[in-house]
N, C-alpha and C. Protein backbone atom coordinates (compact mmCIF):
# COMPACT_ATOMS: atom_id res chain seq x y z
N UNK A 1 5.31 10.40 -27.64
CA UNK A 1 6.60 10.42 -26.96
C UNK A 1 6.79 9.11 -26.19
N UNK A 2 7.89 8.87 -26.01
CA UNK A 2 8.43 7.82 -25.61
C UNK A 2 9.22 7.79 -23.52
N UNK A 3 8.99 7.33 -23.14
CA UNK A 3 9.42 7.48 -21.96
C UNK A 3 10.94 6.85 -21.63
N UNK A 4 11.30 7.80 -21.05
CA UNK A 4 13.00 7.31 -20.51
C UNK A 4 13.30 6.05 -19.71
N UNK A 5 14.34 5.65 -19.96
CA UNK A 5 14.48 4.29 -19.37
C UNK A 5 14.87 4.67 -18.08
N UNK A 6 14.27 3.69 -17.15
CA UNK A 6 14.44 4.53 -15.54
C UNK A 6 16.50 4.26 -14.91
N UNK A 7 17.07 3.20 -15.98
CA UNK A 7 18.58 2.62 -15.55
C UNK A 7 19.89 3.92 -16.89
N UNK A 8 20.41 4.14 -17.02
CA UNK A 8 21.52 4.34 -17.49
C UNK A 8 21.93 2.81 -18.24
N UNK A 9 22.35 3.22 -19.70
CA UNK A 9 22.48 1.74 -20.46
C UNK A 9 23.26 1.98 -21.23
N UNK A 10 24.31 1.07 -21.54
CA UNK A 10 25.66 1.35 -22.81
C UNK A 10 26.38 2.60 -22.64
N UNK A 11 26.31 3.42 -23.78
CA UNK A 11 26.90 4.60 -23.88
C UNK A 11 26.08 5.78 -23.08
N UNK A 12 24.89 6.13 -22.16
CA UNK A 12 24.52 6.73 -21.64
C UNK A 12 25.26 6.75 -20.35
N UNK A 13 26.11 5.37 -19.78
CA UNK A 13 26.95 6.00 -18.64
C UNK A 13 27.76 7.01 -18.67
N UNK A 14 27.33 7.60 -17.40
CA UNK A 14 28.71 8.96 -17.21
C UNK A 14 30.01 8.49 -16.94
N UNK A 15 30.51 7.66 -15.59
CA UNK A 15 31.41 7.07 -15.23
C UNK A 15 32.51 6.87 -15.69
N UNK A 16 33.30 7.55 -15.66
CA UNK A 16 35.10 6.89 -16.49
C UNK A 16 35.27 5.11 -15.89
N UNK A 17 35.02 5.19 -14.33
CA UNK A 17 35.36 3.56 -13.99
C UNK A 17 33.98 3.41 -13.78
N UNK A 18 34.05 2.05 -13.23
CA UNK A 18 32.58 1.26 -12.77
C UNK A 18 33.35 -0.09 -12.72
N UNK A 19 32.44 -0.63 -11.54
CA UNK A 19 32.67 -1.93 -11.26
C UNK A 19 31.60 -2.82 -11.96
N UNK A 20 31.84 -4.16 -12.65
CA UNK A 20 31.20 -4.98 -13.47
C UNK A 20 30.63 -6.30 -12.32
N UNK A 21 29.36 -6.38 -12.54
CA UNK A 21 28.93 -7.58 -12.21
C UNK A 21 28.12 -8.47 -12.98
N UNK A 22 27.76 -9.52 -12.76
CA UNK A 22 27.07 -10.14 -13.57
C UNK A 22 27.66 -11.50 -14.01
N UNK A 23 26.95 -12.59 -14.49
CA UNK A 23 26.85 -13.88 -15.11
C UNK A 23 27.90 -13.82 -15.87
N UNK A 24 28.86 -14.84 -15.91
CA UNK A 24 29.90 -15.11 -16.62
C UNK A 24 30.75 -14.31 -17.01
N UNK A 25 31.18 -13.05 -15.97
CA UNK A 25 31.96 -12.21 -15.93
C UNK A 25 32.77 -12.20 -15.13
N UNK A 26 33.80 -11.81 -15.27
CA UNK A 26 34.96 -11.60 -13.38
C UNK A 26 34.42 -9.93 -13.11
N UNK A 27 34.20 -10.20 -11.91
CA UNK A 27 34.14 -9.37 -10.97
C UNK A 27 34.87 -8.16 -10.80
N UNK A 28 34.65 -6.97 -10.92
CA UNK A 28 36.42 -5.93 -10.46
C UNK A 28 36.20 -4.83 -11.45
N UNK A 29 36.76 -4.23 -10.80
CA UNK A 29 36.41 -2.86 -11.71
C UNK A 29 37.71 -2.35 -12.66
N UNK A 30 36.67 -2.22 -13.90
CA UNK A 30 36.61 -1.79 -15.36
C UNK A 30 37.06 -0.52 -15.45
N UNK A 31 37.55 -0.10 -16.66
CA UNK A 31 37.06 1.30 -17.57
C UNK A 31 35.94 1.30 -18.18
N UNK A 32 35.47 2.14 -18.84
CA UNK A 32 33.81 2.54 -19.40
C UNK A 32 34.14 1.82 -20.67
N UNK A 33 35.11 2.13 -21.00
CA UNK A 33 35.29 1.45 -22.62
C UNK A 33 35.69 -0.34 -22.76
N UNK A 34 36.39 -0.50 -21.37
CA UNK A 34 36.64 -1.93 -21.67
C UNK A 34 34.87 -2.86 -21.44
N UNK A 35 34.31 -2.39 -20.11
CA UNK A 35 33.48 -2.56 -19.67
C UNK A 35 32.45 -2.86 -21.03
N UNK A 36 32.23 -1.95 -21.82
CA UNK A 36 31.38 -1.95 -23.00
C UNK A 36 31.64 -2.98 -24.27
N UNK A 37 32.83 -3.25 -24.01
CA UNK A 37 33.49 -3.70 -25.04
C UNK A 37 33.24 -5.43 -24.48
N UNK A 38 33.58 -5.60 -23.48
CA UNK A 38 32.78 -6.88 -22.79
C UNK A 38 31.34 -7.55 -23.23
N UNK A 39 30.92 -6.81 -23.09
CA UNK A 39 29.14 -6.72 -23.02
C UNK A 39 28.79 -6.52 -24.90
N UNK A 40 29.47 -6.29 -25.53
CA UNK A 40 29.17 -6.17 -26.94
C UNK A 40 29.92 -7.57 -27.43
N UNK A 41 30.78 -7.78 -26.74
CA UNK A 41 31.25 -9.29 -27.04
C UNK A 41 30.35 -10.35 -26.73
N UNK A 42 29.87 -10.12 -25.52
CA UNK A 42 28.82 -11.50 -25.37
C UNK A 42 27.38 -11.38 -25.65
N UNK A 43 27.10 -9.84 -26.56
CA UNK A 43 26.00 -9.26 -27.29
C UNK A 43 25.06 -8.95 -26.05
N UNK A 44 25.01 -8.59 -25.60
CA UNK A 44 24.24 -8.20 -24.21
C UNK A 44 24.86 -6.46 -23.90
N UNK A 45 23.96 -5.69 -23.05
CA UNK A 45 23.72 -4.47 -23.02
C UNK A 45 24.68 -4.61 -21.46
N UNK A 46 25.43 -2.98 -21.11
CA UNK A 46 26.02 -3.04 -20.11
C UNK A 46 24.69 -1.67 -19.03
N UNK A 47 24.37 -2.40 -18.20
CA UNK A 47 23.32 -1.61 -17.40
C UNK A 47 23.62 -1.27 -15.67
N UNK A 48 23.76 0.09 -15.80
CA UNK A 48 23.76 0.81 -14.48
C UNK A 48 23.15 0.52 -13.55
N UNK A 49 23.43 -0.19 -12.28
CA UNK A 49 22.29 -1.04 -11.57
C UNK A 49 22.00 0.67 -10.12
N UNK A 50 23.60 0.60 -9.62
CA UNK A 50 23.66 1.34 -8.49
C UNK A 50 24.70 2.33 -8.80
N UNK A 51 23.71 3.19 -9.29
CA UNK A 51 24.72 5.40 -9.76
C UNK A 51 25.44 5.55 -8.74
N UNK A 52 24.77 5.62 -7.25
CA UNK A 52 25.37 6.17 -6.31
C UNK A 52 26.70 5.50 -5.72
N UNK A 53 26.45 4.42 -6.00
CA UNK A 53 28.10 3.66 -5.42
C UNK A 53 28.97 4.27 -6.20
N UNK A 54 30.58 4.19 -5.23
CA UNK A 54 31.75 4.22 -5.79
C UNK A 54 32.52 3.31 -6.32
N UNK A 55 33.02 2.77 -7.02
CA UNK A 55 32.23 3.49 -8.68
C UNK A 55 30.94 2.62 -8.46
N UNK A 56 30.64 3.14 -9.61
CA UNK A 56 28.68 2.97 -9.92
C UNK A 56 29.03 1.34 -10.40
N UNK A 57 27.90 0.97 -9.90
CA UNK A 57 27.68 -0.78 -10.02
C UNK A 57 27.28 -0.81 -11.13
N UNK A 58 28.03 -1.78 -12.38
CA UNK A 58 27.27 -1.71 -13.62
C UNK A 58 27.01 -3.14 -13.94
N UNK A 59 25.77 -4.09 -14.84
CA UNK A 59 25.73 -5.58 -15.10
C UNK A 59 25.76 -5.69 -16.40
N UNK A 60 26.07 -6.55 -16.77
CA UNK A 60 25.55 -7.08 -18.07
C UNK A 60 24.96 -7.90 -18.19
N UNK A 61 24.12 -7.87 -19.10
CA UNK A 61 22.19 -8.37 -18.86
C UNK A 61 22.06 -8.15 -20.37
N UNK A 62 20.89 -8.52 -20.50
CA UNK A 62 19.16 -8.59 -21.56
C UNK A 62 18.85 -7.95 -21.29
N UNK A 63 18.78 -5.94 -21.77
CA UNK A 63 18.09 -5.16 -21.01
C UNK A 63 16.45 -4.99 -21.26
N UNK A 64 16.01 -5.67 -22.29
CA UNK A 64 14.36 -5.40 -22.30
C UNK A 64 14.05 -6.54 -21.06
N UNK A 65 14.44 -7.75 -21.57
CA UNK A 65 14.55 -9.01 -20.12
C UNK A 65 14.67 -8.53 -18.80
N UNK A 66 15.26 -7.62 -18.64
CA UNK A 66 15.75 -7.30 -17.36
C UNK A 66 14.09 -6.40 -16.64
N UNK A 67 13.76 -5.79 -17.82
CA UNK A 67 12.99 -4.68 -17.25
C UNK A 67 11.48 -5.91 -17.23
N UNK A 68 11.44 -6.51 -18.24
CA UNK A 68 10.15 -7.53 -17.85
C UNK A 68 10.20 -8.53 -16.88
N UNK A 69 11.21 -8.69 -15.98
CA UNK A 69 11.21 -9.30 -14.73
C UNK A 69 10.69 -8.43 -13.84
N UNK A 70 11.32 -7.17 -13.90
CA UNK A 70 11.31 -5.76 -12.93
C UNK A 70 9.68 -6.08 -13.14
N UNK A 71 9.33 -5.69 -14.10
CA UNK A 71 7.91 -5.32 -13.95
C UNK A 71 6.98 -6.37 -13.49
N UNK A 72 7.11 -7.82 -13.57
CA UNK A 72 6.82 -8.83 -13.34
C UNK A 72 6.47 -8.64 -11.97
N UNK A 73 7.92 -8.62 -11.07
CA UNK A 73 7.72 -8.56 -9.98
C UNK A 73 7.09 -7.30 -9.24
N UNK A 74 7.00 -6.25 -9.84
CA UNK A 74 6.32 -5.48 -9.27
C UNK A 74 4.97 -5.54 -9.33
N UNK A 75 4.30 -6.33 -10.31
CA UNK A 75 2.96 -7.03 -10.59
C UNK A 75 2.43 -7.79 -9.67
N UNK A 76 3.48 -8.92 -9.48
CA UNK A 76 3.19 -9.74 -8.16
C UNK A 76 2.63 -9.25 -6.98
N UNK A 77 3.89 -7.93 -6.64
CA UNK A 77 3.98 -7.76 -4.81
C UNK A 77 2.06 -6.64 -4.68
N UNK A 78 1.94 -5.96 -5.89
CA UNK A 78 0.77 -5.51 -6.08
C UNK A 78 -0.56 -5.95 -5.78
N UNK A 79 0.21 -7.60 -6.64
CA UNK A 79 -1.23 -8.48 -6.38
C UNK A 79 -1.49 -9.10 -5.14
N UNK A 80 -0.23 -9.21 -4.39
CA UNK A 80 -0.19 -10.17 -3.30
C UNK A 80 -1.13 -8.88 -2.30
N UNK A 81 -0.37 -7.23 -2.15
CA UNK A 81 -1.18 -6.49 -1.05
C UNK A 81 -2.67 -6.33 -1.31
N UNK A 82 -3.43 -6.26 0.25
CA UNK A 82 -4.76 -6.33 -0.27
C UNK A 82 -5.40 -4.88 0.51
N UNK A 83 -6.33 -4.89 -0.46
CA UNK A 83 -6.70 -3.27 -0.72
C UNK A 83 -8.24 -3.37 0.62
N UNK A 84 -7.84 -2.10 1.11
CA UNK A 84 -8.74 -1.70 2.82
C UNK A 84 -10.09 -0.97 2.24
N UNK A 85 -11.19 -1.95 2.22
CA UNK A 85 -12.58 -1.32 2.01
C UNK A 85 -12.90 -0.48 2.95
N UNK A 86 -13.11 0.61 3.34
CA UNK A 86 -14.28 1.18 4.56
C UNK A 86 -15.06 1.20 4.56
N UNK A 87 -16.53 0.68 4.67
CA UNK A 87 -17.75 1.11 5.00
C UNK A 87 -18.13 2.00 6.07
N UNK A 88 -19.06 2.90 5.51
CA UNK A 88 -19.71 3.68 6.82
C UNK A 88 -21.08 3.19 7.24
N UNK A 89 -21.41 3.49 8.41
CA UNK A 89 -22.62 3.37 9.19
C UNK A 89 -23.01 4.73 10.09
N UNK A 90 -24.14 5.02 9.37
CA UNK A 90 -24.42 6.37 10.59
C UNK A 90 -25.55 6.63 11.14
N UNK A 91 -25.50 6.97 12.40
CA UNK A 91 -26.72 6.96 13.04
C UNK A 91 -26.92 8.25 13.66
N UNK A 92 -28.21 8.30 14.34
CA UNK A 92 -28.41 9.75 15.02
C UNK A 92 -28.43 9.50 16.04
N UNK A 93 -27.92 10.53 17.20
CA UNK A 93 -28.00 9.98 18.87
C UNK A 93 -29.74 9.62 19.17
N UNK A 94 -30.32 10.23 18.48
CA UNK A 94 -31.72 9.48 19.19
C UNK A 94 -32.09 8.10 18.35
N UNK A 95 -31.30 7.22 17.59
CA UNK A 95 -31.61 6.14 17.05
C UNK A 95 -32.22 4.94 17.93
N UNK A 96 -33.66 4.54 17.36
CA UNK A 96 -34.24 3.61 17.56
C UNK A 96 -33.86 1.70 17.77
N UNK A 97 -34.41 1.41 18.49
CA UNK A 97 -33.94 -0.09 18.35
C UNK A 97 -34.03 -0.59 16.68
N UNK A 98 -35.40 -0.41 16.63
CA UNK A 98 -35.14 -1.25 15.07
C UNK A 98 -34.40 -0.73 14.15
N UNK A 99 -34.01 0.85 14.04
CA UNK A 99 -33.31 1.22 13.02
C UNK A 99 -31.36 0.92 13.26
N UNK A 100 -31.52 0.67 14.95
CA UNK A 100 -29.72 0.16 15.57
C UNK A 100 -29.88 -0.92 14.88
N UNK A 101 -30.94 -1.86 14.99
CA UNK A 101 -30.82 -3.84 14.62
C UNK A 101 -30.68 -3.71 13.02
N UNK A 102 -31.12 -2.91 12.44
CA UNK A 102 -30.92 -3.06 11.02
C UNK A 102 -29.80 -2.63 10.42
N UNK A 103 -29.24 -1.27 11.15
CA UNK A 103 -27.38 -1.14 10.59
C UNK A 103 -26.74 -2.08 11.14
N UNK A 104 -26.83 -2.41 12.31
CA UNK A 104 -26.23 -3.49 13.26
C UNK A 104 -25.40 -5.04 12.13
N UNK A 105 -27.43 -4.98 11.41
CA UNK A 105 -26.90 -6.36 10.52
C UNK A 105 -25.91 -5.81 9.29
N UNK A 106 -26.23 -4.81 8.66
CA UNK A 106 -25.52 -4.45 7.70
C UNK A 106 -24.36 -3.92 8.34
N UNK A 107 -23.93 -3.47 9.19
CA UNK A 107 -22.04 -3.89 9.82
C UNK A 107 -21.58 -5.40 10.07
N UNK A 108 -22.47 -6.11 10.68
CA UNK A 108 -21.83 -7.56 10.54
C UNK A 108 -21.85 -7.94 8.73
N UNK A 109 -22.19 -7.66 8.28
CA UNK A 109 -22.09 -7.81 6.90
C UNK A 109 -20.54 -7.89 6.53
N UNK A 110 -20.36 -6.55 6.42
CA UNK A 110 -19.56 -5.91 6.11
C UNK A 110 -18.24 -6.19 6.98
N UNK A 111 -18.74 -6.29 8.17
CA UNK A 111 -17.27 -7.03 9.07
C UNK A 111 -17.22 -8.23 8.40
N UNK A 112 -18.08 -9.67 8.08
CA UNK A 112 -17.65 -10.50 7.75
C UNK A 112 -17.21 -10.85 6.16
N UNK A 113 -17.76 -9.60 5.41
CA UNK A 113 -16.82 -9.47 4.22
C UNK A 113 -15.44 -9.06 4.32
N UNK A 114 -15.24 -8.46 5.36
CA UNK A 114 -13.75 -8.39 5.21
C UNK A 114 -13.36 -6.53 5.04
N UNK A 115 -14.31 -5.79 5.32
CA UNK A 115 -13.98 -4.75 5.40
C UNK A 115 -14.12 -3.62 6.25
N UNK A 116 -13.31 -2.88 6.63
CA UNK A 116 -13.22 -2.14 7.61
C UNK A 116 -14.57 -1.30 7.98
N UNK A 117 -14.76 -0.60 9.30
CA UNK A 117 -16.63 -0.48 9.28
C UNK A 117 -16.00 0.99 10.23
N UNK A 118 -16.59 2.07 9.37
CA UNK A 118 -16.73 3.36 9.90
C UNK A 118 -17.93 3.22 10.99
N UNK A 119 -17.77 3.41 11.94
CA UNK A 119 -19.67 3.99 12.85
C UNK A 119 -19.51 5.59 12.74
N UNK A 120 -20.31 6.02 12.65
CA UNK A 120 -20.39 7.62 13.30
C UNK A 120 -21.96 7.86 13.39
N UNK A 121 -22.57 8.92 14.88
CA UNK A 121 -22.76 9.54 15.31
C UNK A 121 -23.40 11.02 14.72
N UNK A 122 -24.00 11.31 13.60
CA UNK A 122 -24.13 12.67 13.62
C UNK A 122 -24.88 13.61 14.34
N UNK A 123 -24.38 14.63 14.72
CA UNK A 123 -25.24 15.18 15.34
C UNK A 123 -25.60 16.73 14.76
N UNK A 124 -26.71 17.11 14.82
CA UNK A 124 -27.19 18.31 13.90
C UNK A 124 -27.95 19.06 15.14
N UNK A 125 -27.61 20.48 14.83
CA UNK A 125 -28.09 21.40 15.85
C UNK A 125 -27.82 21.42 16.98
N UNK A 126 -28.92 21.06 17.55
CA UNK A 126 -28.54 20.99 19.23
C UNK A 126 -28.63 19.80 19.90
N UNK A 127 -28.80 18.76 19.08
CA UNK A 127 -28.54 17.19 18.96
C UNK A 127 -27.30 17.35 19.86
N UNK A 128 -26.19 18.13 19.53
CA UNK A 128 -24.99 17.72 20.32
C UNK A 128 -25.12 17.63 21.99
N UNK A 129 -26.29 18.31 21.90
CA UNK A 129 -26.29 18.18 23.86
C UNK A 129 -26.13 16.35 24.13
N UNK A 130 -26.63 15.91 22.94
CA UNK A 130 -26.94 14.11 23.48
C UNK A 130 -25.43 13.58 22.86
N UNK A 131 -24.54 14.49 23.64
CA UNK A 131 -23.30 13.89 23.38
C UNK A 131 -22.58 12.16 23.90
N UNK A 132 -23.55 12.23 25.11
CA UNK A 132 -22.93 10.70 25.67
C UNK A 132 -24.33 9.84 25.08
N UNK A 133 -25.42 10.18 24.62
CA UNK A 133 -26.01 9.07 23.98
C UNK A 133 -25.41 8.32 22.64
N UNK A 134 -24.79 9.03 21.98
CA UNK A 134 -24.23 9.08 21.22
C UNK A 134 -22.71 8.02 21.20
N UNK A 135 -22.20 8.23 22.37
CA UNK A 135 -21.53 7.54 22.94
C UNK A 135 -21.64 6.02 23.31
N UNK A 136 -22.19 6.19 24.21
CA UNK A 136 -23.39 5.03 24.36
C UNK A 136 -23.85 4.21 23.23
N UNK A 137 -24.17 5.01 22.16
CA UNK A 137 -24.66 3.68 21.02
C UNK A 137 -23.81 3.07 20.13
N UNK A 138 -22.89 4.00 20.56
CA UNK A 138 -21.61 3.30 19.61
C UNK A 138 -20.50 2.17 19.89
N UNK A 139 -20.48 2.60 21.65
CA UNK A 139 -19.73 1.30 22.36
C UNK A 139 -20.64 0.61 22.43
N UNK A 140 -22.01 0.71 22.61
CA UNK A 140 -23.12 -0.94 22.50
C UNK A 140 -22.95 -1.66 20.99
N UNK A 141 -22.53 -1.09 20.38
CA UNK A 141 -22.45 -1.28 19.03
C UNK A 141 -21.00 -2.25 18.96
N UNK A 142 -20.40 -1.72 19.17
CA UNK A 142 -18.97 -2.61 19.28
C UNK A 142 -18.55 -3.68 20.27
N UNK A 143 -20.05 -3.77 21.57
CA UNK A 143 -20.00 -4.72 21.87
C UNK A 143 -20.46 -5.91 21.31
N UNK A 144 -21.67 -5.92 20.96
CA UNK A 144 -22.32 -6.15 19.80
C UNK A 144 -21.84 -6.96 18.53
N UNK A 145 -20.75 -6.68 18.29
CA UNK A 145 -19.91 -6.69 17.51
C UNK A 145 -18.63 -6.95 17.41
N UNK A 146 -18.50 -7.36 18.66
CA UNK A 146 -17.21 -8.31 19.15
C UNK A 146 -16.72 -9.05 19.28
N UNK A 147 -17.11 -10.49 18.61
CA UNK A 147 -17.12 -11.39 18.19
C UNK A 147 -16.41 -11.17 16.96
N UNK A 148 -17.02 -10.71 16.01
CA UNK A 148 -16.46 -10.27 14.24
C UNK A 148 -15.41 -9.01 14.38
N UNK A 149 -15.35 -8.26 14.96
CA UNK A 149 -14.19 -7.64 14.93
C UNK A 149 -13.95 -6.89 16.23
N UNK A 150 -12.83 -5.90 16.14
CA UNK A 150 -12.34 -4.97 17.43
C UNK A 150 -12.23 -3.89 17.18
N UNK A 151 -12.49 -3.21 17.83
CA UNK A 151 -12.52 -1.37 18.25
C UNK A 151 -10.97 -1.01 18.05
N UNK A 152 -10.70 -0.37 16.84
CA UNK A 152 -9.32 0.18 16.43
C UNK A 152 -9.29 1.49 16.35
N UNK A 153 -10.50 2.37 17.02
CA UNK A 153 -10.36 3.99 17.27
C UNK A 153 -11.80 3.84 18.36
N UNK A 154 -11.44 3.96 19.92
CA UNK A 154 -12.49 4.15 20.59
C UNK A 154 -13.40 5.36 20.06
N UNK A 155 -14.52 5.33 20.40
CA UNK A 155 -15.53 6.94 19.77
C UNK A 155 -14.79 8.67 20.44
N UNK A 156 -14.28 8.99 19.25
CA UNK A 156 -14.27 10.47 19.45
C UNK A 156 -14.73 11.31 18.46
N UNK A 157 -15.45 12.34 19.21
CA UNK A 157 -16.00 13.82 18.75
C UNK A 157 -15.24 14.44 18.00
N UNK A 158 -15.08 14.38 16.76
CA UNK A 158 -14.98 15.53 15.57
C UNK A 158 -15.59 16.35 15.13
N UNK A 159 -15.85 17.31 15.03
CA UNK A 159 -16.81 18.34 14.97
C UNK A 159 -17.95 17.98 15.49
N UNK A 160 -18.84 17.89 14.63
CA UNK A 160 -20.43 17.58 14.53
C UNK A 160 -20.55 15.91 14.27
N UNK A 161 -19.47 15.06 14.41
CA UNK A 161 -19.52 13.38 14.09
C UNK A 161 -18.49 13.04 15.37
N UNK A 162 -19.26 11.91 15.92
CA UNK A 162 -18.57 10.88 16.79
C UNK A 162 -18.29 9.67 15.78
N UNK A 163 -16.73 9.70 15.84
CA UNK A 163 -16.57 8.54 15.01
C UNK A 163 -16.06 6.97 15.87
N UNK A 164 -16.22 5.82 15.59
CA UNK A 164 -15.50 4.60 16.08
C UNK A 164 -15.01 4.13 14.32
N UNK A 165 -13.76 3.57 14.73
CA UNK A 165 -13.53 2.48 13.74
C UNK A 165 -13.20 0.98 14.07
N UNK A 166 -13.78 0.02 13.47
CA UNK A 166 -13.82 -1.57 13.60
C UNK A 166 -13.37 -1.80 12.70
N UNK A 167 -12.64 -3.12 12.76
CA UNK A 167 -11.52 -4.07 12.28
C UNK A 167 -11.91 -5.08 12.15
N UNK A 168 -12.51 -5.98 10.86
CA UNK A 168 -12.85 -7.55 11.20
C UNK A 168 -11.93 -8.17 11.59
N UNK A 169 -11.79 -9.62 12.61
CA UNK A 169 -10.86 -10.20 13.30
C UNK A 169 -10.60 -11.00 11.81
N UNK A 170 -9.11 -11.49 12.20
CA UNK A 170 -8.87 -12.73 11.22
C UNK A 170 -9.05 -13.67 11.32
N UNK A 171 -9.75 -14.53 10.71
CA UNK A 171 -10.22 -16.03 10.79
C UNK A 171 -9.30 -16.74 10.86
């Protein structure tokens, strides 16, 4: 199967009138039949730009042309946005120096690649009593870490996880 064209084209308009725009045309609104009759003269397709206006905005165009610009540019603006990595990092409220210095490096990593850095906190059982240690290692952590990026969710308690989120700064 074949997929529908997303515009109204030629004889698929509903419209008795429509206003004509487009390249080497006058301006002003048409009948459906003169309108068509235009656009078959200068061999070009008559295409529904805007349904909802009164009357409906119609051009005459290259309609495969038309749609490989469309898509063109929607290629572009795709390529231009850039896509949000998260990494996580998780620790336990009783975490050790050497095991903080070693996620520590693998978040600056990851901040200076360019991607966003989950911390969390888990806590299991009755671990949660060490609710402000927990606390505690996560703002040392983002001090730590303040240089390469900023604290874009101070640490809060979600269930059983204290989460922070960091932001690498822009260079």
């Amino acid at each position: 199967m074949f997929k529908e064209d997303p515009h109204r084209i030629n004889e698929k308009i509903t419209a008795h009138e429509i206003r004509l725009v487009g390249d080497n045309v006058e301006i002003g609104v048409y009948s459906l039949n003169k309108a068509l009759n235009i656009a078959q003269g200068l061999g070009l397709d008559l295409v529904e730009i805007s349904p909802n206006a009164t009357p409906p905005v119609c051009k005459i165009l290259e309609y495969k042309k038309f749609l490989y610009e469309q898509k063109k540019r929607e290629k572009a603006l795709k390529a231009k946005s850039t896509k949000i990595i998260v990494k996580e990092i998780r620790f336990g409220p009783n975490t050790d120096e050497h095991d903080y210095d070693f996620k520590k490096k693998h978040a600056e990593k990851f901040l200076k690649d360019g991607a966003k850095l989950k911390a969390f906190v888990f806590f299991k059982g009755r671990s949660i009593i060490f609710k402000e240690k927990g606390q505690i290692l996560l703002l040392r952590l983002a001090q730590d870490l303040e240089e390469i990026g900023k604290v874009e969710q101070m640490p809060e308690l979600e269930g059983k996880k204290m989460i922070m989120f960091i932001t690498p700064k822009k260079k």
